[in-house]
PDB file of N, CA and C in Angstrom:
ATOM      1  N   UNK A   1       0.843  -1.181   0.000  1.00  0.00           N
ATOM      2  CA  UNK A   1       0.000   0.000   0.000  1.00  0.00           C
ATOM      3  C   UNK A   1       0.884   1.239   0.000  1.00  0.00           C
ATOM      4  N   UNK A   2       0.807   2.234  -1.214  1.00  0.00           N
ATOM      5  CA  UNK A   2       1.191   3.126  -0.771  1.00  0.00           C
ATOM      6  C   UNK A   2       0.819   4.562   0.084  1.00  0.00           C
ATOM      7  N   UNK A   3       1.706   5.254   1.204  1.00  0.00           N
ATOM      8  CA  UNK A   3       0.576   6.327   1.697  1.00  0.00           C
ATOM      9  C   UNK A   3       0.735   7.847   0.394  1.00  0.00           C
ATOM     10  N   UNK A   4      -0.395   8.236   0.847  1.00  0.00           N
ATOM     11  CA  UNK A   4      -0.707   9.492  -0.276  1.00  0.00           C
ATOM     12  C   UNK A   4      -0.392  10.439   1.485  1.00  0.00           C
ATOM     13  N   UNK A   5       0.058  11.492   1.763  1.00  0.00           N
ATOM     14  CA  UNK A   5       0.085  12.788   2.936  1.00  0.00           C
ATOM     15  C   UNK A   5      -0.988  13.488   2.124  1.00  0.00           C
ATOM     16  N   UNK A   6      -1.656  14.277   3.149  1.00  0.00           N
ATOM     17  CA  UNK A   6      -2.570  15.556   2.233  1.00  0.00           C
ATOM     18  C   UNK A   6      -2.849  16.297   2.923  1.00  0.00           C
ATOM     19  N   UNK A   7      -2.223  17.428   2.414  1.00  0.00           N
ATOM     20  CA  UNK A   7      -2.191  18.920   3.478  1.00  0.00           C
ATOM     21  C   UNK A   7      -4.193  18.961   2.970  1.00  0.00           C
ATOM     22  N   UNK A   8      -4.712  19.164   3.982  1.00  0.00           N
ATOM     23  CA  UNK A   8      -6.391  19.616   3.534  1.00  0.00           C
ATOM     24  C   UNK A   8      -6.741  20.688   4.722  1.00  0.00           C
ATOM     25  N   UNK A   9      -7.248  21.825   3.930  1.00  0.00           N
ATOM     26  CA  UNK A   9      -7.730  23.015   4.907  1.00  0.00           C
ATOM     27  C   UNK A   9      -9.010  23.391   4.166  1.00  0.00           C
ATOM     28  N   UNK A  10      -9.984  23.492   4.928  1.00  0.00           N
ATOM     29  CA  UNK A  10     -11.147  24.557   4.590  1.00  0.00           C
ATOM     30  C   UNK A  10     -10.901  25.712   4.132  1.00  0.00           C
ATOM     31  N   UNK A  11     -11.613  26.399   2.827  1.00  0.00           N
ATOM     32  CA  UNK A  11     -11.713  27.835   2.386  1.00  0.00           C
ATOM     33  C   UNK A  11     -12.788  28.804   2.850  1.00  0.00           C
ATOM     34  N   UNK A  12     -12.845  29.813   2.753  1.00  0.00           N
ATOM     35  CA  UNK A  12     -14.095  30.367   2.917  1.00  0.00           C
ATOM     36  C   UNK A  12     -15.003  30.355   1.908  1.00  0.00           C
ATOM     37  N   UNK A  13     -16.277  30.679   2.254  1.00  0.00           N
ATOM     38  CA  UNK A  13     -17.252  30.687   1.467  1.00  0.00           C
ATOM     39  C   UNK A  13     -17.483  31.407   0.549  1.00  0.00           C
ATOM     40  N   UNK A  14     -18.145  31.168  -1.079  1.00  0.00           N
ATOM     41  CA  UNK A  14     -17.765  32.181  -2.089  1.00  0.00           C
ATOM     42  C   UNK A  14     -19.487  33.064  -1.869  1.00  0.00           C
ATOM     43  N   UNK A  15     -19.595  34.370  -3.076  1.00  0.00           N
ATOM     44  CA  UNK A  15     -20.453  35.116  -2.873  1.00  0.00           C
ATOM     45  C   UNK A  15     -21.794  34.458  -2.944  1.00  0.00           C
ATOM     46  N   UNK A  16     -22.030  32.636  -3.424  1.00  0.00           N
ATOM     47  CA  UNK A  16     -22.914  32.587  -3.552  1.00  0.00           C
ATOM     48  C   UNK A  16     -23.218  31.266  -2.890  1.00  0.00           C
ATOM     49  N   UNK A  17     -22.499  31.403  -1.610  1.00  0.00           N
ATOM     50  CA  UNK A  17     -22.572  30.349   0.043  1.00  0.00           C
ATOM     51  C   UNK A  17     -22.425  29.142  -0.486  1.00  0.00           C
ATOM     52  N   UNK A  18     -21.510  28.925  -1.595  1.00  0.00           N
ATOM     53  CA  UNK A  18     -20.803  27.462  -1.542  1.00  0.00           C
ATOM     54  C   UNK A  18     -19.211  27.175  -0.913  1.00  0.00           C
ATOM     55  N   UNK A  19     -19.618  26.108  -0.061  1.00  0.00           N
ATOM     56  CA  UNK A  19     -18.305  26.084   0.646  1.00  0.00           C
ATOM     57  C   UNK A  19     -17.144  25.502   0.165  1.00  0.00           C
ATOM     58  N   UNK A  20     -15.918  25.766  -0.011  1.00  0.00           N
ATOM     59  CA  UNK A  20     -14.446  25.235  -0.537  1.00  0.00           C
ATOM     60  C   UNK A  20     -13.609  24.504   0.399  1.00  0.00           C
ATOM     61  N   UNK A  21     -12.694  23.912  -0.645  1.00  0.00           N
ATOM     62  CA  UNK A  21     -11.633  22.691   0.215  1.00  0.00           C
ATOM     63  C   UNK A  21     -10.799  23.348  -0.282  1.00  0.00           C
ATOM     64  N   UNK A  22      -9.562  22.990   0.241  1.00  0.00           N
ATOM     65  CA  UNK A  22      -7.982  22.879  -0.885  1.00  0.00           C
ATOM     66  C   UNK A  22      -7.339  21.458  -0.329  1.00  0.00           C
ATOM     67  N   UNK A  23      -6.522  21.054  -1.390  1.00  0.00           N
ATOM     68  CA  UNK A  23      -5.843  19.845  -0.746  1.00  0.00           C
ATOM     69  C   UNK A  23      -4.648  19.646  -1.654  1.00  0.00           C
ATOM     70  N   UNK A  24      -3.604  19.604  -0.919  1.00  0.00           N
ATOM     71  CA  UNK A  24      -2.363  18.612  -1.386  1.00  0.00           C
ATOM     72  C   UNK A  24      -1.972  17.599  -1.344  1.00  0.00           C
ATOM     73  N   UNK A  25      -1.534  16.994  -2.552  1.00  0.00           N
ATOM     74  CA  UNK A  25      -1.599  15.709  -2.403  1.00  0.00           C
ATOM     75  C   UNK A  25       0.442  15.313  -2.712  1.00  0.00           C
ATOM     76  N   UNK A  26       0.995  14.349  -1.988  1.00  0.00           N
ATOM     77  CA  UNK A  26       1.893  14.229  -2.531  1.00  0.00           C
ATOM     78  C   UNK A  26       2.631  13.157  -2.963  1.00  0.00           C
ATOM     79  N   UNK A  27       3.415  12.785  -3.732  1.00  0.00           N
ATOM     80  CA  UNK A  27       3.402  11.135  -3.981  1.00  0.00           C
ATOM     81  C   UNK A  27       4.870  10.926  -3.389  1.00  0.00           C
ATOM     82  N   UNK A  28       5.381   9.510  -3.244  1.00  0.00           N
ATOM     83  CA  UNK A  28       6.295   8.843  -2.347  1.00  0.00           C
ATOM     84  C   UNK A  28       8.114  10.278  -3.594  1.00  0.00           C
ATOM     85  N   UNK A  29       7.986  10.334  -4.605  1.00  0.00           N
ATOM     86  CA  UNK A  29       8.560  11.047  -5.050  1.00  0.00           C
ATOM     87  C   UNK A  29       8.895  12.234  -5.038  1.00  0.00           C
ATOM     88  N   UNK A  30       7.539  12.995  -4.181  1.00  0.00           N
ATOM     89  CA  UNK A  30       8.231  14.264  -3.688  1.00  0.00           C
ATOM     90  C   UNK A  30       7.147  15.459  -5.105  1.00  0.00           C
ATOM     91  N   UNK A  31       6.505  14.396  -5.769  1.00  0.00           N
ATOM     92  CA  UNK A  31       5.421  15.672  -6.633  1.00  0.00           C
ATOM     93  C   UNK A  31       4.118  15.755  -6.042  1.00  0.00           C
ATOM     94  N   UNK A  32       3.370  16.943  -6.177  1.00  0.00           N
ATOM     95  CA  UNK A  32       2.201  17.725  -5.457  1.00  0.00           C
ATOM     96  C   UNK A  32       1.371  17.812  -6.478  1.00  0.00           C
ATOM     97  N   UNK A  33       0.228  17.575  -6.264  1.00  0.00           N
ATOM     98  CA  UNK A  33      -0.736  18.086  -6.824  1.00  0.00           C
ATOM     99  C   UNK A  33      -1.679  18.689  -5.937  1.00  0.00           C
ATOM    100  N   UNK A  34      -2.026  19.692  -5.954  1.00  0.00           N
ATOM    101  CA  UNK A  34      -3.070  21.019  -5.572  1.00  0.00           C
ATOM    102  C   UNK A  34      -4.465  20.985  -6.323  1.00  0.00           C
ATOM    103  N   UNK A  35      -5.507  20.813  -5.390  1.00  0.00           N
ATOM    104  CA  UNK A  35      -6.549  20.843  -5.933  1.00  0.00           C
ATOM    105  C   UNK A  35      -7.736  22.201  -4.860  1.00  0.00           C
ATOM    106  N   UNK A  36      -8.764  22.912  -6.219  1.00  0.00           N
ATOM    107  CA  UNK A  36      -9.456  23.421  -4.691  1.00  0.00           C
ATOM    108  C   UNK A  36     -10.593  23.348  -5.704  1.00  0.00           C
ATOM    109  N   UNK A  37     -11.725  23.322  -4.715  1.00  0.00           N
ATOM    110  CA  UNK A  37     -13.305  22.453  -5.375  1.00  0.00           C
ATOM    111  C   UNK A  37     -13.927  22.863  -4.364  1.00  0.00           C
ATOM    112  N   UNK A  38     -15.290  23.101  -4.963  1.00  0.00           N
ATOM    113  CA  UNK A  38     -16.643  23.213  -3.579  1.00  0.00           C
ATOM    114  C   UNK A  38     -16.698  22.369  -2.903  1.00  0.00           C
ATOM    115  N   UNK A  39     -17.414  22.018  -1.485  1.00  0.00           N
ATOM    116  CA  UNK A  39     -17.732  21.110  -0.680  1.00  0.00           C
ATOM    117  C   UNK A  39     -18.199  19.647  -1.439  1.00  0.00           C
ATOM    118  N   UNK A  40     -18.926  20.172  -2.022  1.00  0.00           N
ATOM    119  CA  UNK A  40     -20.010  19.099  -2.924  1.00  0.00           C
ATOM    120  C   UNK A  40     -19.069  18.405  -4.002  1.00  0.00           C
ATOM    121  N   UNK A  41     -18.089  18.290  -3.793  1.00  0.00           N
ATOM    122  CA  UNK A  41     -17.565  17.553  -4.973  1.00  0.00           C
ATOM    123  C   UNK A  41     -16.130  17.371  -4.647  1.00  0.00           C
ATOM    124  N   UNK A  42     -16.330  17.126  -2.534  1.00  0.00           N
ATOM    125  CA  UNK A  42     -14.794  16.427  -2.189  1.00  0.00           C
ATOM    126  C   UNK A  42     -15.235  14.535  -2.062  1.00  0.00           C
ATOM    127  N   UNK A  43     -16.435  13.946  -2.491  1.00  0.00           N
ATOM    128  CA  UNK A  43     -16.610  12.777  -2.502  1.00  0.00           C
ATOM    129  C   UNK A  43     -15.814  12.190  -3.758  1.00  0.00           C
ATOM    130  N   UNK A  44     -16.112  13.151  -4.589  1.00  0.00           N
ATOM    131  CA  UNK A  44     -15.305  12.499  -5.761  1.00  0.00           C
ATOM    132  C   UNK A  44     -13.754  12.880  -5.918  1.00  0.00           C
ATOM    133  N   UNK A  45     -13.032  12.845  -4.967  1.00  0.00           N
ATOM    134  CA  UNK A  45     -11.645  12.588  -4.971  1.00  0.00           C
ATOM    135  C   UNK A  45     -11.263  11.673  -3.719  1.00  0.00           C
ATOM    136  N   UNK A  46     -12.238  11.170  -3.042  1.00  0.00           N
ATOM    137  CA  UNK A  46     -12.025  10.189  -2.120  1.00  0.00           C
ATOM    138  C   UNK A  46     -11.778   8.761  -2.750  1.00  0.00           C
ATOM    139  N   UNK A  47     -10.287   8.239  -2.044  1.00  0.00           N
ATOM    140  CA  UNK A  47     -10.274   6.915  -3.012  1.00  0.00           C
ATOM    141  C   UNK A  47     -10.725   5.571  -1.679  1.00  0.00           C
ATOM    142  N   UNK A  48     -10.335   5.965  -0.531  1.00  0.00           N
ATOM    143  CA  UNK A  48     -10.264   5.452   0.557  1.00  0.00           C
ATOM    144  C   UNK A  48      -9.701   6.324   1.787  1.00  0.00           C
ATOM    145  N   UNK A  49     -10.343   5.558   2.948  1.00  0.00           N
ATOM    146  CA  UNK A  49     -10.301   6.043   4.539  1.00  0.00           C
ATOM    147  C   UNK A  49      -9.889   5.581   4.786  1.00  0.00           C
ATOM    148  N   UNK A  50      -8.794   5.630   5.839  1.00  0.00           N
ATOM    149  CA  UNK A  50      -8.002   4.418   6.687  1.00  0.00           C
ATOM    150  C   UNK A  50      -8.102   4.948   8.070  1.00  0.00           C
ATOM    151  N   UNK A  51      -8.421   4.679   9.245  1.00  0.00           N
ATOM    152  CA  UNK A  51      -8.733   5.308  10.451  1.00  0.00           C
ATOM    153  C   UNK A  51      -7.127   4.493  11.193  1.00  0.00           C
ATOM    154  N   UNK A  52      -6.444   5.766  11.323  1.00  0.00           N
ATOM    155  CA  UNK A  52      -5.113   5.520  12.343  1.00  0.00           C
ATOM    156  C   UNK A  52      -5.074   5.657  13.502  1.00  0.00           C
ATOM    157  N   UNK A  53      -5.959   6.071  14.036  1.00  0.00           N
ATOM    158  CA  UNK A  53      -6.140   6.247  15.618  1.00  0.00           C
ATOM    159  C   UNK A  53      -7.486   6.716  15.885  1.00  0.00           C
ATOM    160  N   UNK A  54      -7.920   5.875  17.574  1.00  0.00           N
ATOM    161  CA  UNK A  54      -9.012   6.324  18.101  1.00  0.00           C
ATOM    162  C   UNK A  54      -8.742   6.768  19.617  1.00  0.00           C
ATOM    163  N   UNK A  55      -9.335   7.918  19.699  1.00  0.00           N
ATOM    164  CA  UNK A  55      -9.301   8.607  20.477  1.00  0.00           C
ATOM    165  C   UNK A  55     -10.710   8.541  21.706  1.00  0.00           C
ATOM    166  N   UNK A  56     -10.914   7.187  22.950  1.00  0.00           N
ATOM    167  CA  UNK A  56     -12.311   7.567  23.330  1.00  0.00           C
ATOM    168  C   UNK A  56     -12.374   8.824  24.037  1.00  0.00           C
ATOM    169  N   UNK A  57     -14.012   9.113  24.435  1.00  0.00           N
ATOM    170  CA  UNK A  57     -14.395  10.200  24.979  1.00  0.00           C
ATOM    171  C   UNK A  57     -14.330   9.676  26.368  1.00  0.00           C
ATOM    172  N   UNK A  58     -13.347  10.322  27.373  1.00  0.00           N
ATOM    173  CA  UNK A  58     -13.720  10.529  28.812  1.00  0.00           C
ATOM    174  C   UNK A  58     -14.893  10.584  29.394  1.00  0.00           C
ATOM    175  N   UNK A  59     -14.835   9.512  30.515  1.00  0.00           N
ATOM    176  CA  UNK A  59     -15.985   9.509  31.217  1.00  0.00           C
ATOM    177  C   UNK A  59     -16.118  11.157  31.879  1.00  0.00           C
ATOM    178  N   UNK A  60     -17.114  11.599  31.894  1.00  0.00           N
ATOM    179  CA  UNK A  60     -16.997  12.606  32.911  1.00  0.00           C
ATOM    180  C   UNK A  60     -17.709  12.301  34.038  1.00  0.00           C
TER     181      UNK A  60
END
């Protein structure tokens, strides 16, 4: 398996209240690709989830 890193930050919202991503992507070689897209259309660059850690919630 190889890992993909991905810098991902929220944008602000444009004049007509659709919300933005940005994301970097980088490969084991050291090249980037930069992407930025509305909310609605970060499903379609999802290839897979891998959950690396769980964190439970404290009893209080």
């Amino acid at each position: 398996m190889t890992d993909n890193p991905i810098g991902f930050g929220l944008l602000p919202e444009d004049d007509e209240g659709d919300e933005w991503f940005k994301m970097t992507l980088t490969n084991d070689k050291g090249d980037e690709l930069s992407v930025e897209d509305t909310w609605s259309y970060l499903s379609d660059y999802i290839v897979s989830v891998e959950i690396i850690d769980f964190v439970a919630d404290k009893e209080e």
